[in-house]
C-alpha atoms as a PDB file:
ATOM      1  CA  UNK A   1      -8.451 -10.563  -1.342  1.00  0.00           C
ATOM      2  CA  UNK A   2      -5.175 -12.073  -1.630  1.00  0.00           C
ATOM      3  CA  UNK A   3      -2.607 -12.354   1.492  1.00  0.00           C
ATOM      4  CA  UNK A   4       1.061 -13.145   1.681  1.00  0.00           C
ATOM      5  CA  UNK A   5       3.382 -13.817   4.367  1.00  0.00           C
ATOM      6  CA  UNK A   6       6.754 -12.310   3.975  1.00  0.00           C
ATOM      7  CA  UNK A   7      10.285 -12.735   6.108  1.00  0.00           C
ATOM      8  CA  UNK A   8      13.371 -11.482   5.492  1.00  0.00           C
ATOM      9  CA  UNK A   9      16.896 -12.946   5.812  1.00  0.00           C
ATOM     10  CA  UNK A  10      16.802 -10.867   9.214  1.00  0.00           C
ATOM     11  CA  UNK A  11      13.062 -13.101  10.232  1.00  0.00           C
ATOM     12  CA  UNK A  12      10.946  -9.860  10.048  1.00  0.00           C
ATOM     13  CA  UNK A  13       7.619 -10.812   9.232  1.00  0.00           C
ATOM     14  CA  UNK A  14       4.898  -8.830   7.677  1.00  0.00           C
ATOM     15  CA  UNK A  15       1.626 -10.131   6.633  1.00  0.00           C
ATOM     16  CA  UNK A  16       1.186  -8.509   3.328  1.00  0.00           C
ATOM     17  CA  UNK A  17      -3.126  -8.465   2.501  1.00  0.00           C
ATOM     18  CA  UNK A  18      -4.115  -6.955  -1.220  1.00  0.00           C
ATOM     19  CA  UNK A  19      -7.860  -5.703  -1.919  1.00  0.00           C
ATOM     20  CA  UNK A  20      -9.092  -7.658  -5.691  1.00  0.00           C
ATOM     21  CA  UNK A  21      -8.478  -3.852  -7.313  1.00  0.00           C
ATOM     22  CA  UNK A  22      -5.310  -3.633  -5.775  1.00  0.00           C
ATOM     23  CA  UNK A  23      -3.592  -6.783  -7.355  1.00  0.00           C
ATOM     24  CA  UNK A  24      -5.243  -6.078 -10.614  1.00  0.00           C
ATOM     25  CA  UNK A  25      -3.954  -2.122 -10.145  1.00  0.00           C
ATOM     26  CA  UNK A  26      -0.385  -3.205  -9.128  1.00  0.00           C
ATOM     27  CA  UNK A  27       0.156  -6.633 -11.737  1.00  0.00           C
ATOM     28  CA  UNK A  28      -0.698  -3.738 -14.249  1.00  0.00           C
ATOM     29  CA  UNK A  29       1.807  -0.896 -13.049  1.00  0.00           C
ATOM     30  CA  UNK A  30       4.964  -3.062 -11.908  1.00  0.00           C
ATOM     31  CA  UNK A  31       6.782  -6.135 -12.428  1.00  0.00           C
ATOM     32  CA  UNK A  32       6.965  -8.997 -10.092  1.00  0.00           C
ATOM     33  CA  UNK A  33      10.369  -7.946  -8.981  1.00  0.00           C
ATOM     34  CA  UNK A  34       9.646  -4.502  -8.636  1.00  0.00           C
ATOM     35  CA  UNK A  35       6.515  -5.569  -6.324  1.00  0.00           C
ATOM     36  CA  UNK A  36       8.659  -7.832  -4.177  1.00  0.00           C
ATOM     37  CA  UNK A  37      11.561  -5.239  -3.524  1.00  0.00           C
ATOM     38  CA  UNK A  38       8.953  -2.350  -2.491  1.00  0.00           C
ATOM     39  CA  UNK A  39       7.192  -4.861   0.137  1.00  0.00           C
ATOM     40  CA  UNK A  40      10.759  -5.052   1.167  1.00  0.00           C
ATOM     41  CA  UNK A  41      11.028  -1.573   1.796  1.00  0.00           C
ATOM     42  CA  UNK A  42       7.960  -1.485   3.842  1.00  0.00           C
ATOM     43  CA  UNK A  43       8.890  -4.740   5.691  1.00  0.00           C
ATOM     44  CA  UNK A  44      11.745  -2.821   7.212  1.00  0.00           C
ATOM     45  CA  UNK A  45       9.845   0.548   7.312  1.00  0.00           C
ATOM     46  CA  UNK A  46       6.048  -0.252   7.302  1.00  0.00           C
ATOM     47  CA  UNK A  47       5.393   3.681   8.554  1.00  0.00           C
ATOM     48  CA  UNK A  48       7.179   4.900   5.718  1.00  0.00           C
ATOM     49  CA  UNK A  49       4.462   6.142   3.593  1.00  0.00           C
ATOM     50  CA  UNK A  50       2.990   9.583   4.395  1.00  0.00           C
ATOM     51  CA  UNK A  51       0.141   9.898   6.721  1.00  0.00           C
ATOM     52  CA  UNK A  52      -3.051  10.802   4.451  1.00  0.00           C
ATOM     53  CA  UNK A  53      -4.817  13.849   5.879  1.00  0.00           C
ATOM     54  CA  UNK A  54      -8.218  12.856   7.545  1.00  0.00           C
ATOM     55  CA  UNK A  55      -7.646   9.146   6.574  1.00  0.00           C
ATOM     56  CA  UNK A  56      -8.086   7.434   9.389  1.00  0.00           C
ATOM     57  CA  UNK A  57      -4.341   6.273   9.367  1.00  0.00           C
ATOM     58  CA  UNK A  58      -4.054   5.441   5.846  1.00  0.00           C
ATOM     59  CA  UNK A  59      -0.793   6.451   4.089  1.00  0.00           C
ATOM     60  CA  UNK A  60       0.847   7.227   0.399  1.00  0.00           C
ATOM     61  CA  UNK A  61       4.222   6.138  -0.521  1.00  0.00           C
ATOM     62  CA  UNK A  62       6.065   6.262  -4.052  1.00  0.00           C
ATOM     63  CA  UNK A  63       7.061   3.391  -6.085  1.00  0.00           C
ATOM     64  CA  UNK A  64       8.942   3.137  -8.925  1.00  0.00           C
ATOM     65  CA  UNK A  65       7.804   2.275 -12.254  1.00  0.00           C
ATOM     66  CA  UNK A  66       9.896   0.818 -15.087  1.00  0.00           C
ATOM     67  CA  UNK A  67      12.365   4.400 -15.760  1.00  0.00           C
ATOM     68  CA  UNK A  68      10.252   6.228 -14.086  1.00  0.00           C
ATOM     69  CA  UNK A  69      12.007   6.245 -11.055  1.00  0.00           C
ATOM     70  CA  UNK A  70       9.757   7.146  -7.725  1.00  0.00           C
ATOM     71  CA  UNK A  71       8.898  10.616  -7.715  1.00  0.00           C
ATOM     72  CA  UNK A  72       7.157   9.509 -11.819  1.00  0.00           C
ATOM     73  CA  UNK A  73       6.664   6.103 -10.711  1.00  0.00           C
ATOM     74  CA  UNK A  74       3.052   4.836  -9.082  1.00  0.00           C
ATOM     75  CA  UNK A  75       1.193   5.936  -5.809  1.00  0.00           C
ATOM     76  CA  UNK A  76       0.578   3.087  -3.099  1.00  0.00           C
ATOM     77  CA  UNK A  77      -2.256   3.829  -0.648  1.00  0.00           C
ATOM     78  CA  UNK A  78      -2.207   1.347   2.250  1.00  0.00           C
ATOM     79  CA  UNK A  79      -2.855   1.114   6.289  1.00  0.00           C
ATOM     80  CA  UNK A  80      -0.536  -0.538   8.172  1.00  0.00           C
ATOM     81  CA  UNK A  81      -1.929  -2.915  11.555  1.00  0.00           C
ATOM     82  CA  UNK A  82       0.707  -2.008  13.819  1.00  0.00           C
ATOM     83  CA  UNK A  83      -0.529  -4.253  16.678  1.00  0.00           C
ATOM     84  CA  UNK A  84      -0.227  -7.323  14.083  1.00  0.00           C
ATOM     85  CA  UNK A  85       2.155  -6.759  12.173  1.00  0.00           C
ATOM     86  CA  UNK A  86       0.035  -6.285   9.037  1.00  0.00           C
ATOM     87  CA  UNK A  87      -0.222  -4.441   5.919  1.00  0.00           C
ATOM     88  CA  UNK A  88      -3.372  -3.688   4.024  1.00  0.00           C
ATOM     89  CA  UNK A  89      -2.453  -2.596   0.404  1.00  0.00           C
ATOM     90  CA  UNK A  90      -5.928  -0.761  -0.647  1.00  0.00           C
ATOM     91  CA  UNK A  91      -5.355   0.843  -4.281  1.00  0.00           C
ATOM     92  CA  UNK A  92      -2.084   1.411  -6.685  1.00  0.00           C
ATOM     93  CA  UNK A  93      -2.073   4.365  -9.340  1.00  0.00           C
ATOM     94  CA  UNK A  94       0.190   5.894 -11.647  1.00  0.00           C
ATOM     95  CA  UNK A  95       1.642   9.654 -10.423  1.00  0.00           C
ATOM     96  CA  UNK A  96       0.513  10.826 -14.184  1.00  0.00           C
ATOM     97  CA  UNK A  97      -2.981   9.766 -13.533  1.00  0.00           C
ATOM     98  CA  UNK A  98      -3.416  12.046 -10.170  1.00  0.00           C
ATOM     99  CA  UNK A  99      -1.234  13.246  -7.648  1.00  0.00           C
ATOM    100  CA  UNK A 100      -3.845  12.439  -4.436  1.00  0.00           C
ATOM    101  CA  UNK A 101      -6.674  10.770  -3.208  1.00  0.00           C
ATOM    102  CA  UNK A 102      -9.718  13.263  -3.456  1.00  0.00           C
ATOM    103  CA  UNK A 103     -11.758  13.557  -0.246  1.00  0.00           C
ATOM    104  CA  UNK A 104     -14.831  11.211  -1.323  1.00  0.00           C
ATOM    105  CA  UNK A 105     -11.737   8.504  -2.063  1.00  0.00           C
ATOM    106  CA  UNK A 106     -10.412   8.957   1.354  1.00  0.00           C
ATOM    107  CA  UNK A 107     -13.943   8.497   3.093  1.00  0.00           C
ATOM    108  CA  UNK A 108     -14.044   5.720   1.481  1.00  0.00           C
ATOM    109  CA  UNK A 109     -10.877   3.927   1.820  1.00  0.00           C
ATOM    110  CA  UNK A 110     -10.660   4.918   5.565  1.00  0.00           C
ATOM    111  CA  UNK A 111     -14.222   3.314   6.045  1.00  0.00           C
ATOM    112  CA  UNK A 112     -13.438  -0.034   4.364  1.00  0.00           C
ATOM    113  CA  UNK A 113     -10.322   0.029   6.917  1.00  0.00           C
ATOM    114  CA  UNK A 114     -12.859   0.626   9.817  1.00  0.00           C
ATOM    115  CA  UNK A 115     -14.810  -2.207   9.263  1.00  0.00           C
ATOM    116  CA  UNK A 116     -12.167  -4.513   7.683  1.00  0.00           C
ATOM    117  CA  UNK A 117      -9.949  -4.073  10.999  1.00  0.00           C
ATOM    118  CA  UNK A 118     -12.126  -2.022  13.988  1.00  0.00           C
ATOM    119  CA  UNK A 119     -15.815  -3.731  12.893  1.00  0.00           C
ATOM    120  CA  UNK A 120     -16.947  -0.613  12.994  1.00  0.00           C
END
């Protein structure tokens, strides 16, 4: 699991916390740039991403992928830790692969957020 600490110019900080398949999924999908300018989107809007139904409070946002622009571009599942400031970037994928998480994925994405952050 890798974590990063990010601030903006404006001292906004979000910790930023990647599962292993995450980072491979996202060093695959984007460039370095890309990645840094969409954590700067949710830095200043962590509860952008769409709430996932029955998820447990994890959410779906569009990124965009080298001329793909967002609505081609990939699919960022992640749960943000409103109380500290925290966000937990679970899985990347491109649109063309699937549009959404089936159920059995969101069972079990919103029970490695239970016990990752409720212990539960």
């Amino acid at each position: 699991m890798l974590v990063f600490l990010y601030a903006n110019e404006v001292y906004i900080f979000m910790l930023f916390i990647e599962t292993s398949i995450f980072t491979k999924q996202i060093k695959s999908l984007i460039s370095d740039e890309q990645y840094r300018e969409f954590q700067e989107e949710l830095l200043l809007q962590p509860d952008k991403g769409a709430l996932i139904k029955n998820g447990g409070g994890i959410r779906k946002i569009r990124c965009s992928q080298s001329n793909k622009g967002k609505s081609g571009g990939i699919r960022v599942i992640y749960y943000w830790v409103t109380e500290d400031d925290q966000i937990f970037f679970l899985v990347a994928y491109p649109k063309s692969v699937k549009d959404n998480l089936t159920d059995k994925e969101t069972n079990i994405l919103r029970q490695l957020v239970k016990e990752q952050f409720h212990g539960k």
